[in-house]
C-alpha atoms as a PDB file:
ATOM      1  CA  UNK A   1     -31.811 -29.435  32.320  1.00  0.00           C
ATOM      2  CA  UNK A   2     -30.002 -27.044  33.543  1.00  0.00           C
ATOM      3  CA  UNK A   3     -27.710 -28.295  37.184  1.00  0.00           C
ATOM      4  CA  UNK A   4     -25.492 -25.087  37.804  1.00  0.00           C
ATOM      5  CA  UNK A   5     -26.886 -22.628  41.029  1.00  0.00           C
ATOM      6  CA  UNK A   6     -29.030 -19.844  39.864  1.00  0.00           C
ATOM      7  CA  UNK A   7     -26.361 -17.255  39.503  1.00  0.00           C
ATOM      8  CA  UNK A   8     -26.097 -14.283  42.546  1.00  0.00           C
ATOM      9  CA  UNK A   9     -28.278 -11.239  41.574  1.00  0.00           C
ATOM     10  CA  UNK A  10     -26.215  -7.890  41.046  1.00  0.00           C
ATOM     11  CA  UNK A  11     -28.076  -5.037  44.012  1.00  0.00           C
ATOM     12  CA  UNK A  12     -31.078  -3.801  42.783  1.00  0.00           C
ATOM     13  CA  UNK A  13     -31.580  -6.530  40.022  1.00  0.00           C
ATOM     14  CA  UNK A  14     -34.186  -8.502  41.944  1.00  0.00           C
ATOM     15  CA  UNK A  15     -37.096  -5.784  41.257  1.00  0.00           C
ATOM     16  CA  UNK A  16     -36.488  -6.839  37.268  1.00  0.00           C
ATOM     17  CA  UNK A  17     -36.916 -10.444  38.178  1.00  0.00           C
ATOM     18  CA  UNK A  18     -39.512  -9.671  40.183  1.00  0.00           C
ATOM     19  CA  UNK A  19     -41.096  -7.737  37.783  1.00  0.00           C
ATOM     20  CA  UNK A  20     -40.298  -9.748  34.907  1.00  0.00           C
ATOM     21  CA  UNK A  21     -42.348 -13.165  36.849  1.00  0.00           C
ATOM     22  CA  UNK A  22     -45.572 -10.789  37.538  1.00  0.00           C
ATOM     23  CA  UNK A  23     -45.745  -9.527  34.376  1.00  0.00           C
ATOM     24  CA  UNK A  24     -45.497 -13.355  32.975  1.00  0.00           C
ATOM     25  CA  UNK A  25     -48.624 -14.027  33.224  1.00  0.00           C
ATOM     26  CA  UNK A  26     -49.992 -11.696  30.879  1.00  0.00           C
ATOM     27  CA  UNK A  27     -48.208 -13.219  27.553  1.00  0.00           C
ATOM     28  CA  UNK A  28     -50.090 -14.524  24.823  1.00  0.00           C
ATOM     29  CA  UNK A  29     -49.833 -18.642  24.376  1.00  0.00           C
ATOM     30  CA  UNK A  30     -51.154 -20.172  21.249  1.00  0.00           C
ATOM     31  CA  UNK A  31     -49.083 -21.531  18.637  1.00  0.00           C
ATOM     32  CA  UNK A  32     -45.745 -20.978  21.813  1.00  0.00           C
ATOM     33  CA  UNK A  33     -45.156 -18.835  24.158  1.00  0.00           C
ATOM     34  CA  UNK A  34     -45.517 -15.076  23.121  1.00  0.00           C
ATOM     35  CA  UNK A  35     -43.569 -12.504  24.673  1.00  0.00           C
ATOM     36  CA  UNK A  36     -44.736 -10.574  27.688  1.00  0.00           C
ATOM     37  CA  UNK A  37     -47.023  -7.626  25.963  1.00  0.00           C
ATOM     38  CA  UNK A  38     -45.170  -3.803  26.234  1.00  0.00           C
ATOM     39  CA  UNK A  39     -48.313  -2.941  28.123  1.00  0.00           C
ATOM     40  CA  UNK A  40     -47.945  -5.707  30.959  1.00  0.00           C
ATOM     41  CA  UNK A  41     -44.594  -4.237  31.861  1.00  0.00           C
ATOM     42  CA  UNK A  42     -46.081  -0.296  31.244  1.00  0.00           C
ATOM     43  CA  UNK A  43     -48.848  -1.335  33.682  1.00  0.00           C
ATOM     44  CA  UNK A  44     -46.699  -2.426  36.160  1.00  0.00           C
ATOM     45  CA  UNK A  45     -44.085  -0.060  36.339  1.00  0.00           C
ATOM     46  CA  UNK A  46     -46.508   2.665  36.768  1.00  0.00           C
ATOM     47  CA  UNK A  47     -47.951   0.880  39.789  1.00  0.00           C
ATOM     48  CA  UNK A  48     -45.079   0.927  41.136  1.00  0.00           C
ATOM     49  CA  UNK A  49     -43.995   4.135  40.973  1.00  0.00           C
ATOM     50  CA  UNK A  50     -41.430   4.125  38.008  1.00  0.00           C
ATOM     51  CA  UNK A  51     -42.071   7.040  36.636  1.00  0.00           C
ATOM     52  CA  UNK A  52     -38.685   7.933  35.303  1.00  0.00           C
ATOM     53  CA  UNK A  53     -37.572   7.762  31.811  1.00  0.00           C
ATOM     54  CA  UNK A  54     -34.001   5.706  32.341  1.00  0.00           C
ATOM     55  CA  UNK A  55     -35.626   3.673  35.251  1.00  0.00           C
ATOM     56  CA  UNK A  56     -38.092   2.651  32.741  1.00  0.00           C
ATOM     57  CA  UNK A  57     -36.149   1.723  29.837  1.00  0.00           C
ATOM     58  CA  UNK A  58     -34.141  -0.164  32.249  1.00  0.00           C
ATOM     59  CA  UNK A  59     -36.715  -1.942  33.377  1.00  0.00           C
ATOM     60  CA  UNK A  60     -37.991  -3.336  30.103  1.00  0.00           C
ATOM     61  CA  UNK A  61     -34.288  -3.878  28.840  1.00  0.00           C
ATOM     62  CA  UNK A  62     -34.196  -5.868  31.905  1.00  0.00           C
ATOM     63  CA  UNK A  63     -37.218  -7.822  30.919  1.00  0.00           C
ATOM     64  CA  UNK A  64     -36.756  -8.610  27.152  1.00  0.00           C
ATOM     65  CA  UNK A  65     -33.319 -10.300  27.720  1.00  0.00           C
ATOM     66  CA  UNK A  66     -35.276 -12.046  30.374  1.00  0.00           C
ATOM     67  CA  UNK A  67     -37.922 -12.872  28.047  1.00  0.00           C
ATOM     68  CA  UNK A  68     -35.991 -13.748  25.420  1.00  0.00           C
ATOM     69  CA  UNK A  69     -33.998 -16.538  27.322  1.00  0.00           C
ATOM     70  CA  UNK A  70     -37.183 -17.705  28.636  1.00  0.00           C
ATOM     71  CA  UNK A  71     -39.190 -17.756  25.273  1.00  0.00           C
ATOM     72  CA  UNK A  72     -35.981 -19.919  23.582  1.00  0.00           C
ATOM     73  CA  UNK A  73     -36.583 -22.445  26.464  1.00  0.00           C
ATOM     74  CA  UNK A  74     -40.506 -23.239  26.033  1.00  0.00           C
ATOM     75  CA  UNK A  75     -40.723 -22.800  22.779  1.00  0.00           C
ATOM     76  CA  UNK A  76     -37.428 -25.627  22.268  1.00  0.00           C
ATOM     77  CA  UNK A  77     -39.102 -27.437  24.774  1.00  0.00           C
ATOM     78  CA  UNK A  78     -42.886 -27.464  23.130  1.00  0.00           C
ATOM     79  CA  UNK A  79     -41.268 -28.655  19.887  1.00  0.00           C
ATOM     80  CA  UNK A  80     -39.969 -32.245  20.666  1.00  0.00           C
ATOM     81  CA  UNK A  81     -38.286 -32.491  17.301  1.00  0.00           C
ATOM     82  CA  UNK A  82     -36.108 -29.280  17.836  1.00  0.00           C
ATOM     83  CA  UNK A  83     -32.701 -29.706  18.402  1.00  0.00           C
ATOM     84  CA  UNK A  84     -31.379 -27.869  21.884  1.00  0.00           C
ATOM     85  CA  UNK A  85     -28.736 -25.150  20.493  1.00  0.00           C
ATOM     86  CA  UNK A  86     -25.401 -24.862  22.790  1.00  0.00           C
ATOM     87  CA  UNK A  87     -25.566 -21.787  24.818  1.00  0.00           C
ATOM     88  CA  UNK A  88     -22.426 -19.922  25.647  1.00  0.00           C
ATOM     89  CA  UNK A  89     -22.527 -19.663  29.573  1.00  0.00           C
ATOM     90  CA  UNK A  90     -21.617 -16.470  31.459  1.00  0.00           C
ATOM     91  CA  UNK A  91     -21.350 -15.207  34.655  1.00  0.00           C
ATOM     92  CA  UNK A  92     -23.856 -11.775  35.009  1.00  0.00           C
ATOM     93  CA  UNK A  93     -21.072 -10.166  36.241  1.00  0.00           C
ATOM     94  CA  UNK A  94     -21.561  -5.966  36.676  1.00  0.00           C
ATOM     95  CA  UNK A  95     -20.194  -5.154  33.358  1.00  0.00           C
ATOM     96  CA  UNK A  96     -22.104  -7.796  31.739  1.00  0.00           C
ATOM     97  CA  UNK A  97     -25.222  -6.401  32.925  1.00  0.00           C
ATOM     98  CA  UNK A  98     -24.178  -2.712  32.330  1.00  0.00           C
ATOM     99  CA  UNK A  99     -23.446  -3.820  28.477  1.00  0.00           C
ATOM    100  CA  UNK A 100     -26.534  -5.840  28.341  1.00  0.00           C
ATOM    101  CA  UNK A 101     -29.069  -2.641  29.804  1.00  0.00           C
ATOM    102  CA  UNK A 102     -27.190  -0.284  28.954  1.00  0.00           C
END
């Protein structure tokens, strides 16, 4: 378990997290977690008015590294027998999340 603070969010990057817990709920679960469908995030980005291109791809950049941290954790955590890999910790630091959505 993790005992560091959540880390501070960078301005304008609590609309992904936002976004990324809504559309959370509409991932498959059967054999694990599944990843939160292309649609879910599609859905919810037109209903709230993202309608641009780069906002957009932001948005769902945003989302699968998200996704992708959250997937590792219940799917390690569902298999009892799995061994917990060491993950390199970094601060999200501006240029971290410029290189990571590009």
């Amino acid at each position: 378990m993790d005992t560091a603070p959540p880390p501070a969010l960078l301005p304008g990057a609590n609309q992904f997290l936002q976004a990324f817990w809504e559309v959370s709920h509409d991932r498959p679960v059967g054999f694990g977690v599944g990843p939160v469908p292309f649609g879910a995030i599609d859905r919810w980005a037109r209903r709230y008015g993202i309608d641009d291109a780069d906002d957009f791809d932001d948005l769902v950049g945003a989302i699968r590294v998200m996704d992708g941290v959250y997937l590792d954790r219940c799917n390690s955590a569902s298999d009892k027998t799995a061994e917990r890999k060491p993950r390199v910790s970094r601060p999200l630091t501006a240029n971290l999340f410029d290189v990571l959505l590009g």
